[in-house]
Structure formats: C-alpha cells, structure tokens
N, C-alpha and C. Protein backbone atom coordinates (compact mmCIF):
# COMPACT_ATOMS: atom_id res chain seq x y z
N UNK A 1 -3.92 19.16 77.38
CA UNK A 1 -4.34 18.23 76.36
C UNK A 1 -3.45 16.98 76.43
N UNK A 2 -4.03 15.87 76.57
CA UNK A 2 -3.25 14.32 76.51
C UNK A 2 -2.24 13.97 75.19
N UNK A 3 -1.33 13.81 74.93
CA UNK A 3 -0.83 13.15 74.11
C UNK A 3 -1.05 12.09 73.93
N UNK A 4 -0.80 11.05 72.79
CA UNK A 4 -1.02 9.61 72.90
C UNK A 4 -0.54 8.56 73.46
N UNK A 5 0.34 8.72 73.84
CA UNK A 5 1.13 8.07 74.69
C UNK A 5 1.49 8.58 75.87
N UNK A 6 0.78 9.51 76.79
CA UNK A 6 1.03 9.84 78.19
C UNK A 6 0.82 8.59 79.00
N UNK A 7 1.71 9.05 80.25
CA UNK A 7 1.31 7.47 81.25
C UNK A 7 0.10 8.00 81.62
N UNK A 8 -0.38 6.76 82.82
CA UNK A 8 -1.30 6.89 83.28
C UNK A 8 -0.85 6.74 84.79
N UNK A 9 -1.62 7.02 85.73
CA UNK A 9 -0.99 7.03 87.06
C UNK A 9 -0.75 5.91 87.77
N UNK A 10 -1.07 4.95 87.13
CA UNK A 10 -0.26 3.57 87.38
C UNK A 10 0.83 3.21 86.91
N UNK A 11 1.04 3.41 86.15
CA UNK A 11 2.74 3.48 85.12
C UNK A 11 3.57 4.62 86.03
N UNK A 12 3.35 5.71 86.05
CA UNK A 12 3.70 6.18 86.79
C UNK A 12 4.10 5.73 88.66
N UNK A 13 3.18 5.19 88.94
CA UNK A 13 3.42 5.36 90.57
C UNK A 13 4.49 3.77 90.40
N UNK A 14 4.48 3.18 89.36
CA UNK A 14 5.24 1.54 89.65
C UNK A 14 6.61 2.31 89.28
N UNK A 15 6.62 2.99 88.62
CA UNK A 15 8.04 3.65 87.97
C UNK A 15 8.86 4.40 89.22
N UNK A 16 8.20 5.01 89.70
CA UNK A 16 8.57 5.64 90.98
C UNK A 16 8.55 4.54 92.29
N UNK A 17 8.09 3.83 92.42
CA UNK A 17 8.08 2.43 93.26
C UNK A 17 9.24 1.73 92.66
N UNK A 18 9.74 1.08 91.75
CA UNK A 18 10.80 0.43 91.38
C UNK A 18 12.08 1.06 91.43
N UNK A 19 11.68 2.74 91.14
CA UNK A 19 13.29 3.40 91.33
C UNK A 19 13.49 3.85 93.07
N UNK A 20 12.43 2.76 93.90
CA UNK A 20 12.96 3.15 95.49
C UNK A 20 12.60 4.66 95.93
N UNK A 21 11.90 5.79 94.41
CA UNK A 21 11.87 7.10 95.15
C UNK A 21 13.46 7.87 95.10
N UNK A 22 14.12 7.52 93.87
CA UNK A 22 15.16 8.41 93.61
C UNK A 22 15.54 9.15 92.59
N UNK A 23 15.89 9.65 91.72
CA UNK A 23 16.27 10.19 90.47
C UNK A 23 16.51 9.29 89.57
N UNK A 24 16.01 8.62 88.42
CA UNK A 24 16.59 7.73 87.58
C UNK A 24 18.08 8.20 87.28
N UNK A 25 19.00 9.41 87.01
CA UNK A 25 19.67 10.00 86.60
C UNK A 25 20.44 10.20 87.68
N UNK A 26 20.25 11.29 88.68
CA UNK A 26 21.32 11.56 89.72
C UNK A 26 21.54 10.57 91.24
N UNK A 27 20.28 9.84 91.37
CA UNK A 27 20.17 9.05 92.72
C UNK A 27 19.45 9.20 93.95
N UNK A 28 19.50 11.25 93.41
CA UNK A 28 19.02 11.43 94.63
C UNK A 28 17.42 11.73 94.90
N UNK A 29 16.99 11.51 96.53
CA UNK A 29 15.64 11.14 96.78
C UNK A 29 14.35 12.43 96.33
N UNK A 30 13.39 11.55 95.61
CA UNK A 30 12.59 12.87 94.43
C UNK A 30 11.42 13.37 95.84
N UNK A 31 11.71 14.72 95.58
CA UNK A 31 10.22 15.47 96.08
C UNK A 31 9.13 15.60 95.63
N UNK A 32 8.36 15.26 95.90
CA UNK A 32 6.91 15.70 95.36
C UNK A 32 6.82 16.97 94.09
N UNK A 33 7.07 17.62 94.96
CA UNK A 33 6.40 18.61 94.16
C UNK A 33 7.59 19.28 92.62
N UNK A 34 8.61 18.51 92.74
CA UNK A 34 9.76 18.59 92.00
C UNK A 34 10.26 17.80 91.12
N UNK A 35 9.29 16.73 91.00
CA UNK A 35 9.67 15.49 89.76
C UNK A 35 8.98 15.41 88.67
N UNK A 36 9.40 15.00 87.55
CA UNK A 36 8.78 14.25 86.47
C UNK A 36 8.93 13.24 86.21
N UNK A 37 7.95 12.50 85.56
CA UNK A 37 8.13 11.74 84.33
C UNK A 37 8.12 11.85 83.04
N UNK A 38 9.28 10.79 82.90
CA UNK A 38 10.02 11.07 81.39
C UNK A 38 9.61 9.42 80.50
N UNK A 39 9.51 10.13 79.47
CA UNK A 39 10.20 8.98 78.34
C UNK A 39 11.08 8.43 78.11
N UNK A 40 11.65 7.21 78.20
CA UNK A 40 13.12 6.72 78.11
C UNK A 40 13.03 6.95 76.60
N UNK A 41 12.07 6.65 75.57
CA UNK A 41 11.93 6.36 74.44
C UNK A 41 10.87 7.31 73.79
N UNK A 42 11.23 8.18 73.54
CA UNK A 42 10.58 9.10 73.42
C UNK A 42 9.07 8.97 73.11
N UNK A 43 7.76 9.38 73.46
CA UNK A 43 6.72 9.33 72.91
C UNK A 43 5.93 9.83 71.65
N UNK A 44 7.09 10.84 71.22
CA UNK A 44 6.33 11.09 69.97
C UNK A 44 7.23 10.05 68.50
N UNK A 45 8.05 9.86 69.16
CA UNK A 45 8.36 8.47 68.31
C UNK A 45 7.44 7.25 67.75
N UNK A 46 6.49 7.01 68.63
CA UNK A 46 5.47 5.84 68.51
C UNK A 46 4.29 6.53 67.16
N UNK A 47 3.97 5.83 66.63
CA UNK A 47 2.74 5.79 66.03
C UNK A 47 1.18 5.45 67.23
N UNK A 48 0.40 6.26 67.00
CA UNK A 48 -1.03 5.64 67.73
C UNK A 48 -1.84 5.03 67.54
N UNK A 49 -1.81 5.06 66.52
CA UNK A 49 -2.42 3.75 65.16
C UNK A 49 -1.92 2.42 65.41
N UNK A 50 -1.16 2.23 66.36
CA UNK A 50 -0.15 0.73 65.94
C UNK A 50 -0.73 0.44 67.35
N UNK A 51 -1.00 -0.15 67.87
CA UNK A 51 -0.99 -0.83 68.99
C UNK A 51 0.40 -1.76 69.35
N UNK A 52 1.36 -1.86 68.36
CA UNK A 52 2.27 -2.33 68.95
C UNK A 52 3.06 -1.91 69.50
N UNK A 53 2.69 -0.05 69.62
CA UNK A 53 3.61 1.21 70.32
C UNK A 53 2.43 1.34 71.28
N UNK A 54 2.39 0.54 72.03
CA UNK A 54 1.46 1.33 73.00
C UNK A 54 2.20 1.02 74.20
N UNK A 55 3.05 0.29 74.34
CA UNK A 55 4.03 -0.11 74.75
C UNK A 55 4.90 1.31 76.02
N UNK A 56 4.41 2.25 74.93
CA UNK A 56 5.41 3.59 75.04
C UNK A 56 4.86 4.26 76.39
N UNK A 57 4.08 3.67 76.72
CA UNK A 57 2.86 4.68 77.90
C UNK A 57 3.23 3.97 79.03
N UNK A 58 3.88 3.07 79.22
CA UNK A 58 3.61 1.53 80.33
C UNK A 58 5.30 2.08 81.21
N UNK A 59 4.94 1.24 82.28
CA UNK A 59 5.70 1.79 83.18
C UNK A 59 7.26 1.21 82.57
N UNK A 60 7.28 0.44 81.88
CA UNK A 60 8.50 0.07 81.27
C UNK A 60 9.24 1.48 80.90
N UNK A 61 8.95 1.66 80.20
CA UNK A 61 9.23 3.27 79.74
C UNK A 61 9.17 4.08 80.41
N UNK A 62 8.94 4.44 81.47
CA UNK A 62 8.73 5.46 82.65
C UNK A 62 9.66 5.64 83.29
N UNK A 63 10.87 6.54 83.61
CA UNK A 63 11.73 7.09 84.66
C UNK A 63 10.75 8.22 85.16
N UNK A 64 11.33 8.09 86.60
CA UNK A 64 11.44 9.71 87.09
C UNK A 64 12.47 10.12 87.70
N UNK A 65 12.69 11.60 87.39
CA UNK A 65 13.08 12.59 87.42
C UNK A 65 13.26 13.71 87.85
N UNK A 66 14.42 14.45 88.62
CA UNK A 66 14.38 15.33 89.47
C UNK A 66 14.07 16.56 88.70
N UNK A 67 13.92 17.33 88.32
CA UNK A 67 13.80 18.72 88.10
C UNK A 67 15.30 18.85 86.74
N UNK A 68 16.38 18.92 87.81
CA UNK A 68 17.53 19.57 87.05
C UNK A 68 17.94 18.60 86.20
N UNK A 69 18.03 17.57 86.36
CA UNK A 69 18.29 15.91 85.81
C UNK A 69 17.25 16.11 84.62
N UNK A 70 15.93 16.08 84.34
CA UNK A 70 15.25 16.45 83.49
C UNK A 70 15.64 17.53 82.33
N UNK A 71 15.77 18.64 82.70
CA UNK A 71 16.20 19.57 81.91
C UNK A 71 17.41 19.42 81.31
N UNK A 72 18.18 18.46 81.69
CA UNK A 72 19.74 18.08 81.29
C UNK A 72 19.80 17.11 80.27
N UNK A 73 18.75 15.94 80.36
CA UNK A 73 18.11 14.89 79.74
C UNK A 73 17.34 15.24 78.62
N UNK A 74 17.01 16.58 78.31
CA UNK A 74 16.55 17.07 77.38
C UNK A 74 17.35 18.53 76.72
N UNK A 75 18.65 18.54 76.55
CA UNK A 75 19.64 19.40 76.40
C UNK A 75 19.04 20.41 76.67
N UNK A 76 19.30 20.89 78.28
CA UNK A 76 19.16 22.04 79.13
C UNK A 76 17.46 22.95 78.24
N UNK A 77 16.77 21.53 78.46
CA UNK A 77 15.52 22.31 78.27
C UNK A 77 14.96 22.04 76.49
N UNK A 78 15.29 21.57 76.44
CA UNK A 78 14.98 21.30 74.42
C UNK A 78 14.01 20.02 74.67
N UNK A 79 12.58 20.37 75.05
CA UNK A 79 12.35 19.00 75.06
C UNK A 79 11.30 18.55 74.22
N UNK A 80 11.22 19.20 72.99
CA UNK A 80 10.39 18.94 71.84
C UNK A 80 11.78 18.15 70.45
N UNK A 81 13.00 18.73 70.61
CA UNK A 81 13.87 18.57 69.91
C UNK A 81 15.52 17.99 70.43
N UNK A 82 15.26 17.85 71.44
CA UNK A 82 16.47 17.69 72.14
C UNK A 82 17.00 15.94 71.53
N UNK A 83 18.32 15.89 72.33
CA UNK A 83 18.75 14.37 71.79
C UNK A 83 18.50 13.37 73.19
N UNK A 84 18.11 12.13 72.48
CA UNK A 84 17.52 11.15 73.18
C UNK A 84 19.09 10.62 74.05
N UNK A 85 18.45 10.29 75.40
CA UNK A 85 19.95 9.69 76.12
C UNK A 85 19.11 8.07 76.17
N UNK A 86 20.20 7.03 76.07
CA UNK A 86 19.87 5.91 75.81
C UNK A 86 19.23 5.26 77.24
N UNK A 87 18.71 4.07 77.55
CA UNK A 87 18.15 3.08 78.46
C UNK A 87 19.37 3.48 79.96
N UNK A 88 20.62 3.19 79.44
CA UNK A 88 21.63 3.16 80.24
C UNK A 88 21.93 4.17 80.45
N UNK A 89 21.53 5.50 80.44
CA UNK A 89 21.98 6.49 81.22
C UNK A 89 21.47 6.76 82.29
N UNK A 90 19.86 6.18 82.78
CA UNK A 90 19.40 6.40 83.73
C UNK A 90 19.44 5.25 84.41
N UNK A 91 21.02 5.36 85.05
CA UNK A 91 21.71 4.61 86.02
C UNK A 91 20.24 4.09 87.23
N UNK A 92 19.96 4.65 87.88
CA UNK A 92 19.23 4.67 88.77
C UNK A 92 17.81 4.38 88.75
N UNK A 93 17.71 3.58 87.37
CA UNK A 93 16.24 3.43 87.00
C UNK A 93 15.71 1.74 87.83
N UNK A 94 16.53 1.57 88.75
CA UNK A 94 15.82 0.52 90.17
C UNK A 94 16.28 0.69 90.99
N UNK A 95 16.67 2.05 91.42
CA UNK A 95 17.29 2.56 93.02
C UNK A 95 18.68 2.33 93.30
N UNK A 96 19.13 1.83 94.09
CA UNK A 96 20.31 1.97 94.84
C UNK A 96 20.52 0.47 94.99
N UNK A 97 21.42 0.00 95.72
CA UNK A 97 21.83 -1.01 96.72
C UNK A 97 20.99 -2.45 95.97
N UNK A 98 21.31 -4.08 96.70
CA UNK A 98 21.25 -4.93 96.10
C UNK A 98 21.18 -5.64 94.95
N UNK A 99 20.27 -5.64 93.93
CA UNK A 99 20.72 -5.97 92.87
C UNK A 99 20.40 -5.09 91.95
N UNK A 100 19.73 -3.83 92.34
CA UNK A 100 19.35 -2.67 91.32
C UNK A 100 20.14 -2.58 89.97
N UNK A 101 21.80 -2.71 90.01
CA UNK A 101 22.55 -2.33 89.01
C UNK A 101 22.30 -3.54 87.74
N UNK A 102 22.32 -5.10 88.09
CA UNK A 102 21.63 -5.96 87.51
C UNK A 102 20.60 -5.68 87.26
N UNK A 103 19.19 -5.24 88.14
CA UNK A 103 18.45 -5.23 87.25
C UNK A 103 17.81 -4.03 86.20
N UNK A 104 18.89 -3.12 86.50
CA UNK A 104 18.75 -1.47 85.37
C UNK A 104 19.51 -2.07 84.28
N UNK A 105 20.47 -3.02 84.28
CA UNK A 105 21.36 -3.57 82.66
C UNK A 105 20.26 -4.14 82.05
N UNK A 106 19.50 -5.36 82.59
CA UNK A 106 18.62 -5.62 82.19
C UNK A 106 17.40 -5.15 81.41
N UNK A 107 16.91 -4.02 82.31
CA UNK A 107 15.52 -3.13 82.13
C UNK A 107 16.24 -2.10 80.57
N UNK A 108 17.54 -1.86 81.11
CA UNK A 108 18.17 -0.78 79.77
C UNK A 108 18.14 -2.27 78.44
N UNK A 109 18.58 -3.47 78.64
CA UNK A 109 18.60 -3.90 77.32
C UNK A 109 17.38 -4.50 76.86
N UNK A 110 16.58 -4.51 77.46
CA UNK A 110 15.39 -5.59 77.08
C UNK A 110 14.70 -3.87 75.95
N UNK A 111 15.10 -2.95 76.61
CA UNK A 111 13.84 -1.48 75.88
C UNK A 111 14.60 -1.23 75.07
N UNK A 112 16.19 -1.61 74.76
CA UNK A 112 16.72 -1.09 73.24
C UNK A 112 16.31 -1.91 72.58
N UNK A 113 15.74 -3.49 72.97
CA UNK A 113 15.10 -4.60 72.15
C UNK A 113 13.84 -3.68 71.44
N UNK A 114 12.99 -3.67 72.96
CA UNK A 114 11.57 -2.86 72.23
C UNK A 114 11.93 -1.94 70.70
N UNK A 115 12.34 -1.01 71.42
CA UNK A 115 12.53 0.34 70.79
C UNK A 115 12.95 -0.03 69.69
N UNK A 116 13.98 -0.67 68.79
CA UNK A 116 15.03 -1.63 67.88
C UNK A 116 13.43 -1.27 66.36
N UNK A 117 12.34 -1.82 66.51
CA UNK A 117 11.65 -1.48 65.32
C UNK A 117 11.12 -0.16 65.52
N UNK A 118 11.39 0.71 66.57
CA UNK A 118 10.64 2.15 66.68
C UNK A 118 11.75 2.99 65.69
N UNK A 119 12.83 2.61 65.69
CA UNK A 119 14.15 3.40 65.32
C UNK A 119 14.00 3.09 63.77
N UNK A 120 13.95 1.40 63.45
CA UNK A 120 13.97 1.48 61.75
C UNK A 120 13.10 1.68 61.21
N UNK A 121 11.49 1.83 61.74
CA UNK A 121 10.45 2.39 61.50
C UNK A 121 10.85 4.15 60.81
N UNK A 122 11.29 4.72 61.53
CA UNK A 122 11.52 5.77 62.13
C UNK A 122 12.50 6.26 60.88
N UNK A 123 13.56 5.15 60.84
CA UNK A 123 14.64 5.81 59.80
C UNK A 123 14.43 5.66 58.23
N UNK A 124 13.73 4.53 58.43
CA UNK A 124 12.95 4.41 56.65
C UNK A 124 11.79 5.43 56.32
N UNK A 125 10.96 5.66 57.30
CA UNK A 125 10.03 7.13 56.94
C UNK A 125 10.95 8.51 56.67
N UNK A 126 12.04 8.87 56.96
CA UNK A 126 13.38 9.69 56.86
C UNK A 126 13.75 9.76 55.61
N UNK A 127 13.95 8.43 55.15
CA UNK A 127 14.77 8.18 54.18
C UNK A 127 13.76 8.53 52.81
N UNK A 128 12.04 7.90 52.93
CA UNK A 128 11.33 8.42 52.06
C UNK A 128 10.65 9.90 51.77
C-alpha cells in the first residue's frame, strides 16, 4: 500500500545519480539488491492535504542507503518511531571527491530551511 508521500522512481533514480551510487551515510558503493530509500525528513511528518508538503516525495528528500546504514538511521530498526538524524549526517548525500562536500552543506541547509515550518507545524499540534 502507497503512503502519501512515497517517491516515485524518478526521485529516486536522481537521488541515487547525485550520490555517484554510494551510501548517503557510510560511502560505500550501493548494490542493487541491498539499498533503500530513505526520508531525510521524515514522511509521515508532512500533511497530504497541504500541497506545500509535497515537497517530501521529491528527490530533494531522497537519500539512499545501504542496508546496515539504514537500520542504524532508524535506531537499529525503529523505523515507525525511531529518532530523526539531521540533513548533515548523510555525509555522502553527493558522493565522494570534487565538490560533493560543498554541495551536501548546501543540499543539508537549504532542507533544514524546507523542513523549518514542518517542525513548528508539528510542535504546535503537540502542544494542543
């Protein structure tokens, strides 16, 4: 069954194209049959009603992910409840070598921008 915010296999394949084909997390090169994609920002965070969270599906938001790196990223498997790791932990979210590290600071601050009304959205529904 789809969630509302699943990628689509274009979000997906640019996400895996921009990270060069490595682990957003560890570096190293993803196998087929052994990766995911993840949420930097979690998807059940978004509303589906809003079109201004639709945001959440797009390859912006898209790492992938080795297997063990995944399960770690979601405290060893908690991945309905687990704690969110920020933009900047997935070092490797534009590969390796030339200006990747510039442009993962970048890609990590522009999505704590996004994300910035998903969170006080988020903490005022809490609070009521």
């Amino acid at each position: 069954m789809a969630r509302p915010f699943d990628f689509g296999r274009d979000a997906m394949f640019a996400a895996r194209v921009r990270q060069k084909g490595l682990c957003a997390v560890c570096g190293f090169r993803l196998r087929d049959s052994v990766e995911h994609a993840h949420h930097v920002i979690p998807n059940q965070s978004g509303d589906p009603k809003d079109s201004n969270d639709d945001w959440l599906r797009r390859t912006v938001n898209c790492v992938y992910l080795c297997s063990i790196c995944h399960s770690r990223v979601h405290q060893n498997g908690r991945y309905r409840n687990g704690a969110v790791a920020p933009p900047t932990y997935f070092e490797y979210s534009h590969g390796k070598g030339g200006d990747s590290r510039q442009e993962h600071r970048l890609w990590a601050s522009a999505l704590d921008v996004k994300a910035e009304p998903l969170w006080q959205r988020l903490s005022e529904k809490a609070k009521s």
